[in-house]
Protein backbone atom coordinates (compact mmCIF):
# COMPACT_ATOMS: atom_id res chain seq x y z
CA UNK A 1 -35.55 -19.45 5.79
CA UNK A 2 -33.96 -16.06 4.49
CA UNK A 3 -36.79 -14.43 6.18
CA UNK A 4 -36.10 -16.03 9.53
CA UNK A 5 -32.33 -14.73 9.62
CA UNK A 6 -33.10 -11.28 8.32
CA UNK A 7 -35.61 -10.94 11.20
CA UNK A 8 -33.67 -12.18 13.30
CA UNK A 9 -30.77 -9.89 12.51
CA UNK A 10 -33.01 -7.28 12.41
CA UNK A 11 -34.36 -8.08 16.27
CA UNK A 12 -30.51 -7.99 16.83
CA UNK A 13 -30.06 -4.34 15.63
CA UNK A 14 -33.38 -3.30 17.87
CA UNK A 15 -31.86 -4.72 21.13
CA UNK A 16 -28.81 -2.60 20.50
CA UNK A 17 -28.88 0.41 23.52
CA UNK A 18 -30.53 3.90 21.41
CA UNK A 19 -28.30 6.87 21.11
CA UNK A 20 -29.05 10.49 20.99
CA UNK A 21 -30.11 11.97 17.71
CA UNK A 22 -28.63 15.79 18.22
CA UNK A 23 -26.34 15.90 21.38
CA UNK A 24 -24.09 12.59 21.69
CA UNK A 25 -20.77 12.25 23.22
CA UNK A 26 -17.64 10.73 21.84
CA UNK A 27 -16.52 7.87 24.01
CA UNK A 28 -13.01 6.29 22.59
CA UNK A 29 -10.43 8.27 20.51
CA UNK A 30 -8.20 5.71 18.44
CA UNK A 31 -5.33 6.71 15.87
CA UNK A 32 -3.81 3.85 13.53
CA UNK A 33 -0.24 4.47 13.58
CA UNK A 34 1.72 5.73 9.86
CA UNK A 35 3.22 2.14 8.70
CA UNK A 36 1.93 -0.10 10.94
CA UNK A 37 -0.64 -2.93 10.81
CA UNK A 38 -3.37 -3.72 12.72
CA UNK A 39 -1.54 -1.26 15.30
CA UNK A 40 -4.27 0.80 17.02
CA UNK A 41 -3.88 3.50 19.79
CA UNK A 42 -6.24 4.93 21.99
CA UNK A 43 -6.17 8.44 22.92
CA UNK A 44 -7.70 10.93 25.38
CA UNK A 45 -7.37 13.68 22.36
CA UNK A 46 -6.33 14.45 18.80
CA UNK A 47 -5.37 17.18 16.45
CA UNK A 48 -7.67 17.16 14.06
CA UNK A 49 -5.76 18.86 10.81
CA UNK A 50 -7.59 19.72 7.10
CA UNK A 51 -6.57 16.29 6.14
CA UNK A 52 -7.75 13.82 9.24
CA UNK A 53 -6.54 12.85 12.79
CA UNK A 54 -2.72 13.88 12.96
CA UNK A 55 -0.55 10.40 13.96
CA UNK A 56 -3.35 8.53 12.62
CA UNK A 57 -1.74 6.84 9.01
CA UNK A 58 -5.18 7.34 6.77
CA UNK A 59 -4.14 11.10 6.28
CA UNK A 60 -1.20 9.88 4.25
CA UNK A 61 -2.91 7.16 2.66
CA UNK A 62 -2.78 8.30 -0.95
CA UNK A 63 -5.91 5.79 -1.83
CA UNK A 64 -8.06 7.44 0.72
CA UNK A 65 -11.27 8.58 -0.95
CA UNK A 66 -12.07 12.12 -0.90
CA UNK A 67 -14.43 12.85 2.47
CA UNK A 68 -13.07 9.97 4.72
CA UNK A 69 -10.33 11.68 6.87
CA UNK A 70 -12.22 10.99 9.96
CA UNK A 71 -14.37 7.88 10.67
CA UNK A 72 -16.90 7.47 12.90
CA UNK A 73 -18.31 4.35 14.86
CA UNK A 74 -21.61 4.09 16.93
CA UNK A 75 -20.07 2.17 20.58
CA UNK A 76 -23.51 0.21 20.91
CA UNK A 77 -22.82 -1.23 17.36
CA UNK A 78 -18.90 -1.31 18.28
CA UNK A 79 -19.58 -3.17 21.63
CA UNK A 80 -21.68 -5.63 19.94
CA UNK A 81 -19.13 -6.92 17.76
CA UNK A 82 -15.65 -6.18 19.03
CA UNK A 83 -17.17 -6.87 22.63
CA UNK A 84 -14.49 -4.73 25.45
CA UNK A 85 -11.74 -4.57 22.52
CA UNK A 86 -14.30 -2.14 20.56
CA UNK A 87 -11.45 0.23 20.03
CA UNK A 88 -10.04 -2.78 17.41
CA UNK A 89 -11.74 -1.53 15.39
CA UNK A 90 -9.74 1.22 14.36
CA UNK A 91 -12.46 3.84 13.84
CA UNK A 92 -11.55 7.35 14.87
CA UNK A 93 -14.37 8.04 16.41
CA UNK A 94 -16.42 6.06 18.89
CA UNK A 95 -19.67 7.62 19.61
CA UNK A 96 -22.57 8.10 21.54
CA UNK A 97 -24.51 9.54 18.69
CA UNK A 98 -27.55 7.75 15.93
CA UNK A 99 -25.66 7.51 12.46
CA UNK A 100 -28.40 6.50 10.59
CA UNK A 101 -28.83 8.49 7.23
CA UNK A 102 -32.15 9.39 8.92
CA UNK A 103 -30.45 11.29 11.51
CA UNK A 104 -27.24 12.21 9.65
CA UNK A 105 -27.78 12.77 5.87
CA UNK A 106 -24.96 13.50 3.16
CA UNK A 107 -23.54 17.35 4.64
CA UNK A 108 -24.89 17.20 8.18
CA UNK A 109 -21.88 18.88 10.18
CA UNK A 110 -20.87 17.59 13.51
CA UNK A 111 -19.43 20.25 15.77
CA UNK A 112 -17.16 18.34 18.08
CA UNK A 113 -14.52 19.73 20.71
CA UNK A 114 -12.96 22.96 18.45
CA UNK A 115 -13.53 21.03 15.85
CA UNK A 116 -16.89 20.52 13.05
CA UNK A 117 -16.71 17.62 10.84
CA UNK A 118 -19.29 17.09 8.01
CA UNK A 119 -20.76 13.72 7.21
CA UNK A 120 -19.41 12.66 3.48
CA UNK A 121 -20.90 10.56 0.45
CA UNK A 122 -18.06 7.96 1.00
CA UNK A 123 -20.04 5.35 2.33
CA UNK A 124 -17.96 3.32 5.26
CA UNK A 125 -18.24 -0.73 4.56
CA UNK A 126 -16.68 -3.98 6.44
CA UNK A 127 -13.16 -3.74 5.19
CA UNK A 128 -10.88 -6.99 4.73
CA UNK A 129 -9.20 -6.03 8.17
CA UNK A 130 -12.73 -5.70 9.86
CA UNK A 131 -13.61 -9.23 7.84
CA UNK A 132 -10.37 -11.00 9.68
CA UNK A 133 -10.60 -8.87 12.79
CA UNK A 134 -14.45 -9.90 13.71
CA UNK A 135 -15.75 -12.98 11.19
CA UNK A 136 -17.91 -12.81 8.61
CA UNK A 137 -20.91 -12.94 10.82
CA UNK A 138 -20.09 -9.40 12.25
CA UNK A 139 -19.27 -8.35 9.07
CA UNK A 140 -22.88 -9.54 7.64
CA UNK A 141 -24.52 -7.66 10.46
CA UNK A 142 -22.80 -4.19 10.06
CA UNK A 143 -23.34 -4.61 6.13
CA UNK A 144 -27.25 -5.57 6.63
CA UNK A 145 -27.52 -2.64 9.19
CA UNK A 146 -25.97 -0.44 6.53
CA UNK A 147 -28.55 -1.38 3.76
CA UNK A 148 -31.08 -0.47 6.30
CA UNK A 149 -29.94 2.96 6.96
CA UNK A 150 -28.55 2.49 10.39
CA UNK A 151 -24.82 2.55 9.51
CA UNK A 152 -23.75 0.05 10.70
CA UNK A 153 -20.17 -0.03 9.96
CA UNK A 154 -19.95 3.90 10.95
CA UNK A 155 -20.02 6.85 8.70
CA UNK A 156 -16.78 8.66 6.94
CA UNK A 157 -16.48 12.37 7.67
CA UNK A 158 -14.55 14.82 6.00
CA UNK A 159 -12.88 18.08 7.99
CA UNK A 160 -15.13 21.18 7.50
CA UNK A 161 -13.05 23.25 10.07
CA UNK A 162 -9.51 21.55 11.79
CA UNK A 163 -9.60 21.85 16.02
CA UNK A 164 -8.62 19.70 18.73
CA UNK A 165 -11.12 16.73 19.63
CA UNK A 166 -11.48 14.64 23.16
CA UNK A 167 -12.66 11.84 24.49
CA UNK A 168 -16.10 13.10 26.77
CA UNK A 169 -16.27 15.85 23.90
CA UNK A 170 -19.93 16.75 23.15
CA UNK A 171 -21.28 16.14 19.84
CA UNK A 172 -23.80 18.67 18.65
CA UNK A 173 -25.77 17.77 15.26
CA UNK A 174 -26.07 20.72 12.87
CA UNK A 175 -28.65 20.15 10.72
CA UNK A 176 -27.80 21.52 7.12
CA UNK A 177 -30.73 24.36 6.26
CA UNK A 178 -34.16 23.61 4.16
């Protein structure tokens, strides 16, 4: 029976819509608001700063690991569980782009608006929030995308040069040399 869900789940993952591999798009722009909770905004553009997204309240999160000032969301995957409130959530970044580690390994930089992120070793999991936000069952099919290499749940980037990013930015994928 295990094998008949995980194929399943994995048929699931293969009927999502394929994104571009080295020239996506970013789609939604969404800030969390400093002190609220479960407050999320969207915007048509951010200042991005050295330490994230400014008005978004994970820059002055003091628990915040280390490489996960700006996080990222694939919409296909965001659509499929958060259906037309995708924005909910509360990813930085939602994105036309693949996210697998294939495509996107540890220190692959993302040049986006004025602005290049690179892709940290902080790996980006279901929170509690996302848990009570979407059900365990969405949770269970980001987390089983995410042990197959597709991200699922989005990948955490950390600021490699501050700029201004907008919704309909390009993305373009530079590749980190041999």
């Amino acid at each position: 029976m295990a094998l008949d869900l995980s194929i399943r789940h994995d048929l699931w993952l293969k009927r999502l819509p394929s994104s571009p591999s080295d020239g996506g798009r970013v789609e939604a722009l969404v800030v969390r608001p400093p002190g609220s909770v479960g407050v999320r905004e969207s915007r048509d553009s951010a200042e991005v700063l050295s330490d994230g997204l400014e008005g978004d309240k994970w820059r002055h999160d003091d628990e915040a690991p280390d490489g996960s000032q700006v996080s990222l969301i694939n919409v296909h995957m965001s659509r499929a569980v958060a259906g037309a409130g995708s924005v909910l959530t509360g990813d930085n970044l939602h994105v036309d782009l693949d996210l697998s580690e294939a495509n996107l390994p540890i220190g692959t930089r993302l040049e986006i608006g004025t602005c290049v992120l690179e892709v940290s070793e902080v790996p980006h999991r279901p929170c509690k929030a996302f848990l009570e936000r979407f059900g365990a069952a969405a949770a269970k099919r980001v987390a089983r995308a995410g042990r197959t290499g597709r991200r699922g749940r989005g990948v955490m980037c950390r600021v490699a040069q501050p700029g201004t990013i907008s919704v309909s930015d390009g993305i373009r994928v530079l590749r980190p040399g041999p």
